[in-house]
N, C-alpha and C. Protein backbone atom coordinates (compact mmCIF):
# COMPACT_ATOMS: atom_id res chain seq x y z
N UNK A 1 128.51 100.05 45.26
CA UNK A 1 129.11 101.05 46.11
C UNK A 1 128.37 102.37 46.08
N UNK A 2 127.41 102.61 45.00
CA UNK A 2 126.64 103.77 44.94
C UNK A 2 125.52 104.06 46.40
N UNK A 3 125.30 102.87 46.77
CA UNK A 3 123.71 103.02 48.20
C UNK A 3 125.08 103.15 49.13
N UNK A 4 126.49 103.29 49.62
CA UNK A 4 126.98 103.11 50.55
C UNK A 4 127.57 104.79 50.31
N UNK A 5 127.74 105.48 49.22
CA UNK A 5 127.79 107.20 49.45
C UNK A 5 126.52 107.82 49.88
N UNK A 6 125.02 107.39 49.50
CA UNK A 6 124.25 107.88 50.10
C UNK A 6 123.71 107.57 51.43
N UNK A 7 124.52 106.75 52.25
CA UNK A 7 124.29 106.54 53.45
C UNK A 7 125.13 107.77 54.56
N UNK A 8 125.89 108.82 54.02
CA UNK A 8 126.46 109.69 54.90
C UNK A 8 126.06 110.39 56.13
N UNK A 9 124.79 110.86 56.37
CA UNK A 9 124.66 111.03 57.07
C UNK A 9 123.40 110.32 58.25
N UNK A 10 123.52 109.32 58.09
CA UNK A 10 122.36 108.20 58.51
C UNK A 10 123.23 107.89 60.05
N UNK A 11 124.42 108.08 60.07
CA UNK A 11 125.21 108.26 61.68
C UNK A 11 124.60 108.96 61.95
N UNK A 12 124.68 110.59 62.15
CA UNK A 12 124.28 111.38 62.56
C UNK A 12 122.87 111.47 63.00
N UNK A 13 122.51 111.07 62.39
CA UNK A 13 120.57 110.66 63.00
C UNK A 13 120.61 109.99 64.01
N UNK A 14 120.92 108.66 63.37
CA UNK A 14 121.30 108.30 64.79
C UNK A 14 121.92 108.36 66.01
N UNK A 15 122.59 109.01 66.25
CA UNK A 15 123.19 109.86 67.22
C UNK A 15 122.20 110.73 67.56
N UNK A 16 121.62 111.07 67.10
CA UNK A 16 120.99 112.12 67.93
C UNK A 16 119.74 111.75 68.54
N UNK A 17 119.17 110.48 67.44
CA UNK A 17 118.03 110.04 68.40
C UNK A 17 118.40 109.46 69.13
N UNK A 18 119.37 108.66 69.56
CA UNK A 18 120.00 108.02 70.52
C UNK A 18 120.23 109.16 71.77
N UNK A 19 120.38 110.33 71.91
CA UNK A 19 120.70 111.14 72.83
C UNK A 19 119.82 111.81 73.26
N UNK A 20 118.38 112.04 72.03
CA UNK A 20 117.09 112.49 73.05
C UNK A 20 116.60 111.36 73.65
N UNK A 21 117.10 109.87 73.26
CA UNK A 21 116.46 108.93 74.33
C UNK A 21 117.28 108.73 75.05
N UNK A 22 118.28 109.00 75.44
CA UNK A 22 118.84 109.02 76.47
C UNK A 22 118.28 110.25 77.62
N UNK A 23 118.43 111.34 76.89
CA UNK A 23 117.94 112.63 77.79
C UNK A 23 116.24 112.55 77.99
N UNK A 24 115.90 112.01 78.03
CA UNK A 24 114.56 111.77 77.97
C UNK A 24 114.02 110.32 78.95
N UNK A 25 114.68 109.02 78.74
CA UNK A 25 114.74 108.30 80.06
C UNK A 25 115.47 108.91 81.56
N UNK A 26 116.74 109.89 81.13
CA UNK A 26 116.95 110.05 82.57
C UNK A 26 116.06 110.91 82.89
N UNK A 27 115.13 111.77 82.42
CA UNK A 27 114.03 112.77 82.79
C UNK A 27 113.01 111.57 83.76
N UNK A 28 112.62 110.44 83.31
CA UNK A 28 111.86 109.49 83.73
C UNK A 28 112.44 108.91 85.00
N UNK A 29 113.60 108.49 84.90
CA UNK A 29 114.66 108.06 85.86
C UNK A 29 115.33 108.88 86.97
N UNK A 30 114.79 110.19 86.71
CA UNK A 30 114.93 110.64 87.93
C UNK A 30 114.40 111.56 88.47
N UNK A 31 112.74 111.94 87.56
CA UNK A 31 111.15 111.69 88.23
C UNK A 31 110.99 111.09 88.98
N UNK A 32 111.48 109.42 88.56
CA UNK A 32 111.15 108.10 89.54
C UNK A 32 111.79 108.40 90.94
N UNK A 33 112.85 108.64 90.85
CA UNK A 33 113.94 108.59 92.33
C UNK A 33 113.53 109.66 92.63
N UNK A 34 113.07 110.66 92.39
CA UNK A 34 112.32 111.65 93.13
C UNK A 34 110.89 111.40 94.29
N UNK A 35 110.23 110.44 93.20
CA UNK A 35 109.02 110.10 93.49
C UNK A 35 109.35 109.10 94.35
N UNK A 36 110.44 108.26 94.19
CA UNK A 36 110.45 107.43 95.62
C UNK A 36 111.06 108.01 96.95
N UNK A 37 112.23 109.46 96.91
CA UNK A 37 112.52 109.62 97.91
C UNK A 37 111.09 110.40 98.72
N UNK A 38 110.75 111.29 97.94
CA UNK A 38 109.28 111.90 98.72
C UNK A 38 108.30 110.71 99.42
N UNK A 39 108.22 109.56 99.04
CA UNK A 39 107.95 108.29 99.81
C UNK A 39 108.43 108.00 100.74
N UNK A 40 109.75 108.37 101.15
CA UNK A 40 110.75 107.85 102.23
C UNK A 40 109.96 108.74 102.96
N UNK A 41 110.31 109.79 103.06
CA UNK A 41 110.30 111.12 103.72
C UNK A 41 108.71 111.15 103.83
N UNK A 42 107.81 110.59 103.01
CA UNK A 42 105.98 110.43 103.90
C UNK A 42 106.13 109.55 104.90
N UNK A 43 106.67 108.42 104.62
CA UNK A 43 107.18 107.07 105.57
C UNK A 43 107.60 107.88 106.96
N UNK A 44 108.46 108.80 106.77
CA UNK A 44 109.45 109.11 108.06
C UNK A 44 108.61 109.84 109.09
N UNK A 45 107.87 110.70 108.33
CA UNK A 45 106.64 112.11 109.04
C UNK A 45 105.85 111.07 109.50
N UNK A 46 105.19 110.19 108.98
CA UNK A 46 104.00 109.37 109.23
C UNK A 46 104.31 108.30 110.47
N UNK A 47 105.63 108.03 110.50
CA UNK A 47 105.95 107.33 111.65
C UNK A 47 106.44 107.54 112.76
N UNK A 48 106.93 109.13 112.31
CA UNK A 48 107.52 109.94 113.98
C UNK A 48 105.96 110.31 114.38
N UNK A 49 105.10 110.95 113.95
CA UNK A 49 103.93 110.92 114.17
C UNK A 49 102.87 110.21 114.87
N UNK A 50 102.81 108.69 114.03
CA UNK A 50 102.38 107.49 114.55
C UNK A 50 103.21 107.27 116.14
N UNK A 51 104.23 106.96 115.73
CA UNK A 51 104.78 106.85 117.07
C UNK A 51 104.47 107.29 118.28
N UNK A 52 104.84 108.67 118.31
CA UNK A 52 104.23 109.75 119.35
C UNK A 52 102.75 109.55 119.60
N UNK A 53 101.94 109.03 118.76
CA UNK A 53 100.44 109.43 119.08
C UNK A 53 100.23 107.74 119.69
N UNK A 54 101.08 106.82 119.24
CA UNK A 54 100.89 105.34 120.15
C UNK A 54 101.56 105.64 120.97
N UNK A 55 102.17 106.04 122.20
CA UNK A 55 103.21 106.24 123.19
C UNK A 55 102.00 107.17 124.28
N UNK A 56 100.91 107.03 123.36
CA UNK A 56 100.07 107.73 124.51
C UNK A 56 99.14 106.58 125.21
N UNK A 57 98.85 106.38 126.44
CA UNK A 57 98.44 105.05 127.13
C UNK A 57 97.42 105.37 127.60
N UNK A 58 96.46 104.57 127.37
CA UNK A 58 94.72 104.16 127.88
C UNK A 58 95.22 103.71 129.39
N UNK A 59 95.53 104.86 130.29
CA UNK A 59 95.90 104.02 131.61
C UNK A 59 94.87 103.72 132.37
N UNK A 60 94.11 103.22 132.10
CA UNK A 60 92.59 102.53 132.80
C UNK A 60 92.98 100.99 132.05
N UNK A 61 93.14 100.73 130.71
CA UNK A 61 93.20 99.22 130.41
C UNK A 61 94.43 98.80 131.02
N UNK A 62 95.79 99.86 130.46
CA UNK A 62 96.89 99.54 131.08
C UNK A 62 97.01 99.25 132.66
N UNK A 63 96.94 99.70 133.82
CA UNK A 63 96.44 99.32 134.84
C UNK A 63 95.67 98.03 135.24
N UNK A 64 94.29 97.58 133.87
CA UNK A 64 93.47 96.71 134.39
C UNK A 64 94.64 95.49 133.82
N UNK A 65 95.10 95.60 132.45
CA UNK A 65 95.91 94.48 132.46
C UNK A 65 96.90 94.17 133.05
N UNK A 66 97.54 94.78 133.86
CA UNK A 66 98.38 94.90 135.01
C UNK A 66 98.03 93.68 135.96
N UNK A 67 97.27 94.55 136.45
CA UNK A 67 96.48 93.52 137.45
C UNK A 67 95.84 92.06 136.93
N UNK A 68 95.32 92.37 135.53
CA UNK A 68 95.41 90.57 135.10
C UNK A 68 96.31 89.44 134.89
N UNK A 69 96.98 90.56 134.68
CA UNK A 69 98.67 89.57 134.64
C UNK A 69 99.59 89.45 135.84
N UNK A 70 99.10 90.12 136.96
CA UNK A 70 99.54 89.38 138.28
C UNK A 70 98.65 88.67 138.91
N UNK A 71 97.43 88.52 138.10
CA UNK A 71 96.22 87.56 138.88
C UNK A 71 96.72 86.07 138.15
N UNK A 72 96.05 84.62 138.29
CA UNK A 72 95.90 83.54 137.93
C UNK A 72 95.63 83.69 136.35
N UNK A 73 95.64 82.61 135.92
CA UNK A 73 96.12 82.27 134.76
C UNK A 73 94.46 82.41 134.00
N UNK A 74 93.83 81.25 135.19
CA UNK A 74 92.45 81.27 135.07
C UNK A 74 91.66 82.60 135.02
N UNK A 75 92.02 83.23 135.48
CA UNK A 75 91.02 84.61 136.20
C UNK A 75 91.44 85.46 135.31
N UNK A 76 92.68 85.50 134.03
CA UNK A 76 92.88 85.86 132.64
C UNK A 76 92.99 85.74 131.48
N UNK A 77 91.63 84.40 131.47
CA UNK A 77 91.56 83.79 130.50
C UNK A 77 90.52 84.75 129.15
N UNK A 78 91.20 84.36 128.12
CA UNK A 78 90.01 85.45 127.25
C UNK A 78 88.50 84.68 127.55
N UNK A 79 88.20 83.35 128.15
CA UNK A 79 86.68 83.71 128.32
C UNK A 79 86.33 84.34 129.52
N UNK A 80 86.70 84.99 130.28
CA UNK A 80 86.33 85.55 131.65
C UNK A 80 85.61 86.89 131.27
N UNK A 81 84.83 87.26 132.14
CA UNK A 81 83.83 88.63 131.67
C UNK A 81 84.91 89.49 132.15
N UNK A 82 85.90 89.27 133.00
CA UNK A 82 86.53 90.58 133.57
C UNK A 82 87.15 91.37 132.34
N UNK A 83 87.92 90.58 131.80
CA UNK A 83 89.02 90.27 130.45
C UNK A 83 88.35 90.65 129.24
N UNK A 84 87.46 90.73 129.15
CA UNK A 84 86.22 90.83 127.85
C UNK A 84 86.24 92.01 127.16
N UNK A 85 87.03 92.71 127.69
CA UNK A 85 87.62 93.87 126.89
C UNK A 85 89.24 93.94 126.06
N UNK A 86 89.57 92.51 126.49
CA UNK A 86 90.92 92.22 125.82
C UNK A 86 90.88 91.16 124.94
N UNK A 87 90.49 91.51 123.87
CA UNK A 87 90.14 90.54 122.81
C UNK A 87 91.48 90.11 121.90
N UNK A 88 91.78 89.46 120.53
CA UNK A 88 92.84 89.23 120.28
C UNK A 88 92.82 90.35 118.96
N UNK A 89 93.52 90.91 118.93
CA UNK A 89 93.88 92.30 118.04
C UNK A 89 94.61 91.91 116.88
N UNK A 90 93.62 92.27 115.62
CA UNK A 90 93.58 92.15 114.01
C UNK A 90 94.86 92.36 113.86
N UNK A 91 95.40 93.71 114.37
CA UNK A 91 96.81 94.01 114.24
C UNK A 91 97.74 93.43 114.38
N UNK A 92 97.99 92.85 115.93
CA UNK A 92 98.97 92.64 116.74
C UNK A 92 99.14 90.83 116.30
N UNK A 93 98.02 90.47 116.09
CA UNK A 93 97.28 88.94 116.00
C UNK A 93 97.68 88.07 117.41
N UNK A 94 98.09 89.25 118.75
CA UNK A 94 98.13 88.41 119.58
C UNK A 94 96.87 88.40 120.89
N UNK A 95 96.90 88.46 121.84
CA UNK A 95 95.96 88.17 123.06
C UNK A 95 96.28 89.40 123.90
N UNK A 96 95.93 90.55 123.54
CA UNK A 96 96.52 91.89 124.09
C UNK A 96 96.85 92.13 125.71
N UNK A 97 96.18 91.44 126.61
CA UNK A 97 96.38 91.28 128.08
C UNK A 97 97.75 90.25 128.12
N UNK A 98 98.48 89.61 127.40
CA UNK A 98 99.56 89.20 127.80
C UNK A 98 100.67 90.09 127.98
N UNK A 99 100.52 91.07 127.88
CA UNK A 99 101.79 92.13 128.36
C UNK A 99 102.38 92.72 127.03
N UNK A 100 102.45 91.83 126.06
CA UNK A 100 102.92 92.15 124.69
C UNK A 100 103.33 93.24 124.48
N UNK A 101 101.78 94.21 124.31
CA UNK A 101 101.55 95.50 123.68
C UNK A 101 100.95 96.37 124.39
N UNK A 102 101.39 97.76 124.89
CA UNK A 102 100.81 98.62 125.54
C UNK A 102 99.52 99.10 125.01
N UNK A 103 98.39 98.91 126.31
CA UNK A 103 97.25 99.78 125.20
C UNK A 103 97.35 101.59 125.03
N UNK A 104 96.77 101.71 123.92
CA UNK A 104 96.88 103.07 123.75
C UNK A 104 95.39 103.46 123.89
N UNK A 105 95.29 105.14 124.09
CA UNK A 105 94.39 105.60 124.16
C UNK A 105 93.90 106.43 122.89
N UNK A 106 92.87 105.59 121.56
CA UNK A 106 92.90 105.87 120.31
C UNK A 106 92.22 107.15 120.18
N UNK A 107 91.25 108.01 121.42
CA UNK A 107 90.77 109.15 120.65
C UNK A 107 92.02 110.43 120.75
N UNK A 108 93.13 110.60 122.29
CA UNK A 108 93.77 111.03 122.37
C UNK A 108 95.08 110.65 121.76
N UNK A 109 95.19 109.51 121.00
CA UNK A 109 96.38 108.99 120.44
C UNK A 109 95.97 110.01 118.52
N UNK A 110 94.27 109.90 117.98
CA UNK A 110 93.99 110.35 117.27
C UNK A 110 94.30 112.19 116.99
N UNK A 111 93.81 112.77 118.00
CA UNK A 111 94.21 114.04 118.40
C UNK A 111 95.49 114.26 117.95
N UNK A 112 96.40 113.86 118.59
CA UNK A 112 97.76 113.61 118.67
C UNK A 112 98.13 113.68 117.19
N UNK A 113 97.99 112.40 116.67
CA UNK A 113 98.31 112.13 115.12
C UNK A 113 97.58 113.54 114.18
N UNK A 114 96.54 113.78 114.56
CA UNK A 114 95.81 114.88 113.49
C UNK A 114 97.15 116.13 113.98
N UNK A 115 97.26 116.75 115.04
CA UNK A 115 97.85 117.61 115.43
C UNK A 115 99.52 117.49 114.42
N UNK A 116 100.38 116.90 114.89
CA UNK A 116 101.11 116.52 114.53
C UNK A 116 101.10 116.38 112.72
N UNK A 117 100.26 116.09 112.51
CA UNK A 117 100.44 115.88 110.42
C UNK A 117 100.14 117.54 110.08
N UNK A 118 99.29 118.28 110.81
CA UNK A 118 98.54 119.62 110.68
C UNK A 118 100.05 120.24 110.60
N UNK A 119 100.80 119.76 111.51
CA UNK A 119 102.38 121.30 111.39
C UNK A 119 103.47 121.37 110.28
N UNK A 120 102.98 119.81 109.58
CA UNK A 120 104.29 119.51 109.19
C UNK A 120 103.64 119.25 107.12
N UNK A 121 104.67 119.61 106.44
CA UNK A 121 104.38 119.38 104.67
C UNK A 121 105.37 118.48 104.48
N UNK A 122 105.42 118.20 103.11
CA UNK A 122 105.98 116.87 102.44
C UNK A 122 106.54 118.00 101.16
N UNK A 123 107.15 118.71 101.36
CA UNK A 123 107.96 119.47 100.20
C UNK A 123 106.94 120.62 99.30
N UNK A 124 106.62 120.99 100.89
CA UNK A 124 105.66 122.41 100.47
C UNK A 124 104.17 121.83 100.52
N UNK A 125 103.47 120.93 100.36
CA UNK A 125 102.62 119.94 100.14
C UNK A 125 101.70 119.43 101.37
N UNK A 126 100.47 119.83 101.37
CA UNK A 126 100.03 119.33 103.00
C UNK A 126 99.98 117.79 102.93
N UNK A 127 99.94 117.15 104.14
CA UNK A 127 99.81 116.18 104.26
C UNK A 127 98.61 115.43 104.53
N UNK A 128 97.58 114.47 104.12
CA UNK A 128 96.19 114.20 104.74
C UNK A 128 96.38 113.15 105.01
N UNK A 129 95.34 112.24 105.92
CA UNK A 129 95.35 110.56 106.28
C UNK A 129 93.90 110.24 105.60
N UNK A 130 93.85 109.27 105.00
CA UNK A 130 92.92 108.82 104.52
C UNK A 130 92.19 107.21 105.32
N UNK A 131 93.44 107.12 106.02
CA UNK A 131 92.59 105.96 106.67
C UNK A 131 93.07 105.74 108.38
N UNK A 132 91.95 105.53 109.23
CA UNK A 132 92.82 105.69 110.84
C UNK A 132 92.00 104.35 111.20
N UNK A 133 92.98 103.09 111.91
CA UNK A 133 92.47 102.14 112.56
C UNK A 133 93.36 102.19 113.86
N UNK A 134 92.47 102.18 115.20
CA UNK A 134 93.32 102.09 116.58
C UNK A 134 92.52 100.96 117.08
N UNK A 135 92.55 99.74 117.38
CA UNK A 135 91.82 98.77 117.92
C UNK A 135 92.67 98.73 119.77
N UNK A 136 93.11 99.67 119.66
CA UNK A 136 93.57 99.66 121.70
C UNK A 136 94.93 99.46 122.00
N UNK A 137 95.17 98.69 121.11
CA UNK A 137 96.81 98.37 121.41
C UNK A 137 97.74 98.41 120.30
N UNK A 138 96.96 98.58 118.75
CA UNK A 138 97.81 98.86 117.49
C UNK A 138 97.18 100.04 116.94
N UNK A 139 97.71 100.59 116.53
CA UNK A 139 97.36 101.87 115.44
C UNK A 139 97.65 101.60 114.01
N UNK A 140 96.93 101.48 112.85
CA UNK A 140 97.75 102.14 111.36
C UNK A 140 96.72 102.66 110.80
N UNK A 141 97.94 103.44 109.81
CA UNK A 141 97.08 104.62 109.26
C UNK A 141 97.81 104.64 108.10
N UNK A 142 96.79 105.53 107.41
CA UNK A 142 97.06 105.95 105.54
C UNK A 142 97.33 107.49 105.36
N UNK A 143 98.69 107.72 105.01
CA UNK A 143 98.25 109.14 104.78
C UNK A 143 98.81 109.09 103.35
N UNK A 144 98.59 110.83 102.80
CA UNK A 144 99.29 110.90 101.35
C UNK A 144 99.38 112.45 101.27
N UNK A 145 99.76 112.31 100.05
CA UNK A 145 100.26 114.01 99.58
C UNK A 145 100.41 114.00 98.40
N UNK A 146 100.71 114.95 97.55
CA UNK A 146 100.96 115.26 96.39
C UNK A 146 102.68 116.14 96.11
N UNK A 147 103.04 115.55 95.55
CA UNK A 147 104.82 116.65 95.04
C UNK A 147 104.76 116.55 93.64
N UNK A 148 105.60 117.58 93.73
CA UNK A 148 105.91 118.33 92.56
C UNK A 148 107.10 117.32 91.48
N UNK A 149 107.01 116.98 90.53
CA UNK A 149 107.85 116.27 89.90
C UNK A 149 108.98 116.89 89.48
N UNK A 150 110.64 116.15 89.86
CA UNK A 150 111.71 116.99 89.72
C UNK A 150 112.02 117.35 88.47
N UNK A 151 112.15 117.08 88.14
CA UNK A 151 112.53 117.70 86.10
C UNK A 151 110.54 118.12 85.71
N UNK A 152 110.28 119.26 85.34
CA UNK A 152 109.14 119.09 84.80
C UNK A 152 109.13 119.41 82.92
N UNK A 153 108.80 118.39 82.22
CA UNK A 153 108.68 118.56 80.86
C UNK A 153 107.55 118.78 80.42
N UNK A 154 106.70 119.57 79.81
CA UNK A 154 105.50 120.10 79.62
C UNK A 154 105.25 119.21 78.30
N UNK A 155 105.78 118.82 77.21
CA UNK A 155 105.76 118.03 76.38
C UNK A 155 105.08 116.71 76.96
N UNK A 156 105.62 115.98 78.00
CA UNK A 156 105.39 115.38 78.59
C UNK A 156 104.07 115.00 79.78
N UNK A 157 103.81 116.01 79.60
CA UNK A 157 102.35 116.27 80.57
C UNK A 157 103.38 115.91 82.22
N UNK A 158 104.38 116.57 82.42
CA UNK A 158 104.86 116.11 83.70
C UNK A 158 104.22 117.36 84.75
N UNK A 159 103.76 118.21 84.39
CA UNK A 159 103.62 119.49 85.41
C UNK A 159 102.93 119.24 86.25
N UNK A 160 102.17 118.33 86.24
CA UNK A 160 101.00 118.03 87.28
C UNK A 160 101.42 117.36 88.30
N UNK A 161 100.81 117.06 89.62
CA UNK A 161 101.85 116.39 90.94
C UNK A 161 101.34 114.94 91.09
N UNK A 162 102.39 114.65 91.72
CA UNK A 162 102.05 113.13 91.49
C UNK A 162 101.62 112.62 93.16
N UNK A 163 100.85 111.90 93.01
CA UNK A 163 99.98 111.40 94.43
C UNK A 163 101.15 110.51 95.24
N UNK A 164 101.41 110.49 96.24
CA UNK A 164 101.99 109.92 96.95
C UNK A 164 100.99 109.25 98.11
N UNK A 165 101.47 107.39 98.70
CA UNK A 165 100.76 107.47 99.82
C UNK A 165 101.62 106.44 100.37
N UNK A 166 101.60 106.26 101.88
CA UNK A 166 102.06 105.54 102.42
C UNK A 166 101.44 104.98 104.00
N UNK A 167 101.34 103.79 104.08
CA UNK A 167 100.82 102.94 105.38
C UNK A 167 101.69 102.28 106.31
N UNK A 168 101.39 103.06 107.47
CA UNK A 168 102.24 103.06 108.68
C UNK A 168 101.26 102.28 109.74
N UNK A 169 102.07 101.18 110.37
CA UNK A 169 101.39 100.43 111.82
C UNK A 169 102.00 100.69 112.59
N UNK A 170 101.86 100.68 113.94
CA UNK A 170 102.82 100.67 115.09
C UNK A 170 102.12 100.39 116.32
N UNK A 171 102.86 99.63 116.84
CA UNK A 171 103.01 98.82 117.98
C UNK A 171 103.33 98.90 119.03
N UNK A 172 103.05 99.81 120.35
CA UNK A 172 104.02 99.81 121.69
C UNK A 172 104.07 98.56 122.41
N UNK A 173 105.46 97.80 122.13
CA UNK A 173 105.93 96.86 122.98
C UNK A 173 106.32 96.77 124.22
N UNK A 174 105.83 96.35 125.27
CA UNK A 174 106.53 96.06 126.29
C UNK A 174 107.57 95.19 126.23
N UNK A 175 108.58 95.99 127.02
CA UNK A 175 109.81 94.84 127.09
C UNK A 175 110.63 94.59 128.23
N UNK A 176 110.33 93.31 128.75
CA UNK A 176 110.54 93.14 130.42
C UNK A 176 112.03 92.46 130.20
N UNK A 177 112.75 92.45 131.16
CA UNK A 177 114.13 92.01 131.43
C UNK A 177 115.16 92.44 130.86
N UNK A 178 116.35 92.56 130.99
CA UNK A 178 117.27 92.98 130.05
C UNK A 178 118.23 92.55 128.97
């Protein structure tokens, strides 16, 4: 019974390391949920963005596929030279002259997108794109940013910002009938 009086305060330790690891995962735990909502919110900028800058139309292809798709079946076939500008799109993975997908116009759809990321931050934070693909009728792109981590613990090396990025496609669908 003598080792069970010198165990008195061996609770108390424990308790307390138990409570800096507690206060110390939720520091982590809600870094994290920080770091994922600033993800939402790149997601959201990057796709009102995207959006707007696909909603802008190459009306020279739009027009020509118009007219291919009220011509013969034959006379819009992808081997025809007329058509030879409507290839089947990496993006879309479909046959872009079938009506599917509106083409866009990628240097003024580009404009657009640069303009648009230029007005707007991610929680004080500029926003950049690191990657732009427009093949005519799909757009995606890479952008990212950096935020500020919500709890910052200097112990922790948390002060520094954490990289954020997120990849957005988009698609203008045509959609016939009701």
């Amino acid at each position: 019974m003598k080792w069970a009086q010198n165990d008195r305060g061996s609770l108390s330790i424990l308790s307390t390391s138990l409570f800096l690891l507690l206060v110390l995962s939720s520091f982590v735990v809600m870094n994290a949920s920080s770091a994922f909502l600033a993800k939402r919110e790149l997601v959201q900028i990057g796709e009102l963005a995207a959006s707007n800058a696909a909603h802008i139309l190459d009306k020279n292809a739009y027009y020509a596929s118009t007219f291919l798709n009220s011509s013969s079946v034959n006379s819009a076939s992808p081997n025809n030279a007329a058509s030879s500008a409507y290839a089947k799109s990496p993006l879309t993975g479909s046959w872009n002259y079938s009506g599917s997908a509106l083409p866009i116009d990628c240097a003024s759809a580009y404009a657009a997108f640069s303009s648009a990321l230029s007005r707007v931050t991610l929680r004080g934070n500029p926003i950049a794109f690191a990657g732009w693909q427009c093949d005519g009728f799909a757009l995606s792109v890479v952008i990212s940013s950096r935020v500020q981590h919500l709890l910052a613990l200097p112990i922790l090396g948390s002060e520094s910002l954490v990289p954020i990025t997120a990849e957005i496609a988009v698609v203008n669908r045509l959609q016939t009938g009701g």
